[in-house]
C-alpha atoms as a PDB file:
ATOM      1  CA  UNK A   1       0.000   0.000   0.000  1.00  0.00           C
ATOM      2  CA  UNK A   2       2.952   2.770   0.854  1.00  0.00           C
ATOM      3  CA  UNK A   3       4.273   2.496  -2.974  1.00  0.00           C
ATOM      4  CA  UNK A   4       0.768   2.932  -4.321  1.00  0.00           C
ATOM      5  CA  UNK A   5       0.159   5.771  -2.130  1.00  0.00           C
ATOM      6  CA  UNK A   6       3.597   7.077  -2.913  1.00  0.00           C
ATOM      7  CA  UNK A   7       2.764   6.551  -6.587  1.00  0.00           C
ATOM      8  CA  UNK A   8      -0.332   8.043  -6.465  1.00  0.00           C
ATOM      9  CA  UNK A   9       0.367  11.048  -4.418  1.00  0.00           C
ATOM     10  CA  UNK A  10       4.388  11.931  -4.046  1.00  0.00           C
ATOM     11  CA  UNK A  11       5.033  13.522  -7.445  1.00  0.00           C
ATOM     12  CA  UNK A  12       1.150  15.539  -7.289  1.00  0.00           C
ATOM     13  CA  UNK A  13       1.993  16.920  -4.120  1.00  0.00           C
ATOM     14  CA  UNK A  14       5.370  18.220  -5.166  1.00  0.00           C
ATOM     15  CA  UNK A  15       4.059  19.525  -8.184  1.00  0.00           C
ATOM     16  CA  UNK A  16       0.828  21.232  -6.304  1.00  0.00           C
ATOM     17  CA  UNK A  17       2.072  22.708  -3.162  1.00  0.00           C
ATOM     18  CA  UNK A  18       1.964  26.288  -4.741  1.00  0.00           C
ATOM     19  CA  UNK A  19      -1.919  25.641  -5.500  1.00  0.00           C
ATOM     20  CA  UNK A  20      -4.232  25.793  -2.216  1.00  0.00           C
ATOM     21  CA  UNK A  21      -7.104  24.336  -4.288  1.00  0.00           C
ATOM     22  CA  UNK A  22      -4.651  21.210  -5.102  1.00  0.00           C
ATOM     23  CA  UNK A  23      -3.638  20.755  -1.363  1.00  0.00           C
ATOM     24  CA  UNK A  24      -6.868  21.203  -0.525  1.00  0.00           C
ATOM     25  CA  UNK A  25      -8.260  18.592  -2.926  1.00  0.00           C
ATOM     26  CA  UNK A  26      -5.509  16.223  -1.846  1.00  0.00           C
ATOM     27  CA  UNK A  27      -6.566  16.150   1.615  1.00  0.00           C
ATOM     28  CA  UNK A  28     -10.211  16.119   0.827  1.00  0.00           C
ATOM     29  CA  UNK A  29      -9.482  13.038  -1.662  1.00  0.00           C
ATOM     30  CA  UNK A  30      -7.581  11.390   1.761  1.00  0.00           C
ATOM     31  CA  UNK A  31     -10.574  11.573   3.662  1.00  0.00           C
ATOM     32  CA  UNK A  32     -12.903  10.428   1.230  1.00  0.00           C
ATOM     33  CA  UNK A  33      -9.966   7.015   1.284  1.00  0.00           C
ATOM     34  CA  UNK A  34     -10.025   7.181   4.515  1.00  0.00           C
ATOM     35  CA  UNK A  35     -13.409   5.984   5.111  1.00  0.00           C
ATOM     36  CA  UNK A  36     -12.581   2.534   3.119  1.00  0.00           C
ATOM     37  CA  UNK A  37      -9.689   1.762   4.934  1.00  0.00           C
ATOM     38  CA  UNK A  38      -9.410  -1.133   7.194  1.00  0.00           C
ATOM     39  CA  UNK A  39      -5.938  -1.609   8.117  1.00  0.00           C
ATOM     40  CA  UNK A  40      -4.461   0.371  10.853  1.00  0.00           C
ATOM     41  CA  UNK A  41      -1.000   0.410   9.137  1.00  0.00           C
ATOM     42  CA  UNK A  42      -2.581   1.506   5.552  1.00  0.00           C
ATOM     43  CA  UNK A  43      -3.556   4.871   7.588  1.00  0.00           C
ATOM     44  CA  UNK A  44      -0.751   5.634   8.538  1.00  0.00           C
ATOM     45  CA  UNK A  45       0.862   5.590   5.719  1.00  0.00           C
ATOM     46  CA  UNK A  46      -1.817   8.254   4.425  1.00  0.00           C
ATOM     47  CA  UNK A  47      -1.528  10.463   7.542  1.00  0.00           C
ATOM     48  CA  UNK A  48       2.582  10.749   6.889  1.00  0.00           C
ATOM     49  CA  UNK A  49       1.311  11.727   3.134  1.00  0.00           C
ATOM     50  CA  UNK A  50      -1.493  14.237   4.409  1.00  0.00           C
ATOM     51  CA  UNK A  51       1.587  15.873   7.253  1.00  0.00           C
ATOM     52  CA  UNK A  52       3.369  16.251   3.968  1.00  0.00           C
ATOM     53  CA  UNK A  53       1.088  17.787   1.917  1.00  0.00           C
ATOM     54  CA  UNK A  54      -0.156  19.781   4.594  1.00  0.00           C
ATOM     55  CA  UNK A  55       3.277  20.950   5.453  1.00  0.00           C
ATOM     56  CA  UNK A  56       4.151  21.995   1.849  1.00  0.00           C
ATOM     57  CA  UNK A  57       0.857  23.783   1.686  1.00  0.00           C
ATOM     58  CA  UNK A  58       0.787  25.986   4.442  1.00  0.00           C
ATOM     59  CA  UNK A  59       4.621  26.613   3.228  1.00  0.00           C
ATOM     60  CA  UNK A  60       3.788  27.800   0.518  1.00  0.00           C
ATOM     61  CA  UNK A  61       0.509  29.730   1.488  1.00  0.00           C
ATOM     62  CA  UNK A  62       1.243  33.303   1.884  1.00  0.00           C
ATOM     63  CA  UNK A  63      -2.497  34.308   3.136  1.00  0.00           C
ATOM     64  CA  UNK A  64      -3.516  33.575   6.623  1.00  0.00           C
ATOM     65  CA  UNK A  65      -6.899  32.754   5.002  1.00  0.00           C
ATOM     66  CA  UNK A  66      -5.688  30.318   2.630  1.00  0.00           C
ATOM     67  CA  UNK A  67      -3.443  28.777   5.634  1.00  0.00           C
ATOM     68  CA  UNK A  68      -6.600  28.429   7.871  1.00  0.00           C
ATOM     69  CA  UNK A  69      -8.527  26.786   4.699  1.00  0.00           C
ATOM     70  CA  UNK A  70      -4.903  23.794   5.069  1.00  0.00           C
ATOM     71  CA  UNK A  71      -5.360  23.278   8.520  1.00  0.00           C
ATOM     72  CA  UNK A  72      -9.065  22.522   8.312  1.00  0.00           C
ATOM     73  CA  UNK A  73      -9.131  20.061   5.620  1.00  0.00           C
ATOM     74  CA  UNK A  74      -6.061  18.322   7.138  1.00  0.00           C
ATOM     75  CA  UNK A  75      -7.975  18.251  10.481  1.00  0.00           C
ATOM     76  CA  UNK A  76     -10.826  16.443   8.788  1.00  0.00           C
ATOM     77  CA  UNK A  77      -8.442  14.076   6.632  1.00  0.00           C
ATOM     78  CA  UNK A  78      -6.684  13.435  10.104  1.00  0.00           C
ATOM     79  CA  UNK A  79     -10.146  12.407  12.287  1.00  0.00           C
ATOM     80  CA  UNK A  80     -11.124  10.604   8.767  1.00  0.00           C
ATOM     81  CA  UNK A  81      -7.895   8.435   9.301  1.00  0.00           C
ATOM     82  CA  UNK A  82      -8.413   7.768  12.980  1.00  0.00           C
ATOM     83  CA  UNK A  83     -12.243   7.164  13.083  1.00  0.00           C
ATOM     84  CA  UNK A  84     -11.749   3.745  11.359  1.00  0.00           C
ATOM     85  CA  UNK A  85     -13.960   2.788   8.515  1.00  0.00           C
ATOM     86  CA  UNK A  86     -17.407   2.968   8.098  1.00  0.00           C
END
């Protein structure tokens, strides 16, 4: 599961950090995974991608607005990931 996520997610994020509406979609997309995820170790490995994405984000976010808007969705991607599956 870590090299799919990688694969899926590594080379979007590094592209995207500059663009809120990408980080913001990337988190939201983690969430929406989050909620079919059964093993304990398979969240994880999308938390450590969400910290990164969030981190680049709000790096790269200039606006206190925009940096609010990051810290939201990777609130709700982070309670997605430790709520367990539906």
């Amino acid at each position: 599961y870590e090299g799919i996520a990688a694969a899926a997610l590594k080379q979007i994020r590094q592209y995207g950090r500059g663009s809120i509406a990408v980080v913001t979609r990337m988190l939201d997309m983690i969430s929406r995974v989050a909620l079919e995820l059964n093993r304990p170790e398979d969240r994880a490995v999308l938390l450590d991608h969400a910290q990164a994405i969030r981190d680049d984000g709000l790096a790269a976010a200039k606006n206190e607005g925009d940096q609010r808007d990051i810290k939201e969705v990777f609130e709700r991607a982070r309670r997605a990931l430790q709520s367990g599956p539906r």
